[in-house]
Protein backbone atom coordinates (compact mmCIF):
# COMPACT_ATOMS: atom_id res chain seq x y z
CA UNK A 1 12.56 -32.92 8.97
CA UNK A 2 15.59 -31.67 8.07
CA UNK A 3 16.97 -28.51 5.79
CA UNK A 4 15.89 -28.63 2.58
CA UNK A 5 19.36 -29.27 0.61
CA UNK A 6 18.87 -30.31 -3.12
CA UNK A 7 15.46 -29.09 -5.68
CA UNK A 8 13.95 -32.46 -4.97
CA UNK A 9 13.60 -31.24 -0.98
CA UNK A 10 12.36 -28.62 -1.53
CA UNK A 11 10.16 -29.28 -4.23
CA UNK A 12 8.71 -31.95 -1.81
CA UNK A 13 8.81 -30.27 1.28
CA UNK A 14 5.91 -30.31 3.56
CA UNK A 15 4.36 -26.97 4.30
CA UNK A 16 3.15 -25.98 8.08
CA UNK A 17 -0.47 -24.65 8.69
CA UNK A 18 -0.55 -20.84 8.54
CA UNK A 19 -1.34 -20.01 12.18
CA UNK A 20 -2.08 -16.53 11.39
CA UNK A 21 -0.72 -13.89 13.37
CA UNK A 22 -3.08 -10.80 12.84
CA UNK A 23 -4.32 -9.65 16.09
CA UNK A 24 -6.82 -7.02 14.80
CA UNK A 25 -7.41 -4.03 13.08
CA UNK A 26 -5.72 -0.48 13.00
CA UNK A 27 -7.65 1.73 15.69
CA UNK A 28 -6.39 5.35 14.52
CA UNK A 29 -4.67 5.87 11.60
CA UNK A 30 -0.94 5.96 11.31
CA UNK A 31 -0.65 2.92 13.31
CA UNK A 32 -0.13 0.47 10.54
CA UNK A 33 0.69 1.03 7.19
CA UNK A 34 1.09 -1.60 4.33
CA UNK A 35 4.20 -0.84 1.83
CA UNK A 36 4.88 -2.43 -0.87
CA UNK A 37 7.70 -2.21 -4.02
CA UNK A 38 7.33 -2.08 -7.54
CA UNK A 39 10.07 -2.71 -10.41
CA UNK A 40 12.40 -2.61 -12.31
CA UNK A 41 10.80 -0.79 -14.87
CA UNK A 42 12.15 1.21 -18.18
CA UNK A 43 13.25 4.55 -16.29
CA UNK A 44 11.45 7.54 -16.21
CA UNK A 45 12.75 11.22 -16.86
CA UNK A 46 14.35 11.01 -13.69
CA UNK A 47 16.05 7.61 -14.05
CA UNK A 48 13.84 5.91 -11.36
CA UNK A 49 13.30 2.29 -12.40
CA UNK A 50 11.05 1.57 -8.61
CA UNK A 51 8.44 2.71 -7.27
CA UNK A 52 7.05 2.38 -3.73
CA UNK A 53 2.91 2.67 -2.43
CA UNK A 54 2.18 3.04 1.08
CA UNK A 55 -1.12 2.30 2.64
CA UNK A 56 -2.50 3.50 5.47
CA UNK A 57 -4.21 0.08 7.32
CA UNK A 58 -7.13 2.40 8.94
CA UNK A 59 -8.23 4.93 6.59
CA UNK A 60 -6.86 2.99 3.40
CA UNK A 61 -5.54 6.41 1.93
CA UNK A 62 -2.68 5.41 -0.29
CA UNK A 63 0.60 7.03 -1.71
CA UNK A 64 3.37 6.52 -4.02
């Protein structure tokens, strides 16, 4: 199969079977954490239009 080149490929392109990768769970925390990225919003009083929330994959304690 070749590179998708035109809308029709890739509208019609055949998808692989997600192997999954995950080898386990965090063990102590710090070890993984999840980020993710919100926006663009309206800004705030400080002209930030993003916002960012980190997660902490063993103890789940978030931040933004």
């Amino acid at each position: 199969m070749g590179v998708p080149t035109g809308d029709y490929d890739v509208a019609n392109a055949m998808r692989l079977p997600h192997t999954g990768t995950f080898v386990g769970q965090a063990t102590r925390p710090g070890e993984v954490i999840h980020m993710d990225i919100g926006g663009p919003y309206h800004p705030d009083v400080y002209g930030n239009r993003y916002f960012a929330v980190f997660v902490d994959g063993y103890s789940r304690y978030t931040w933004a």
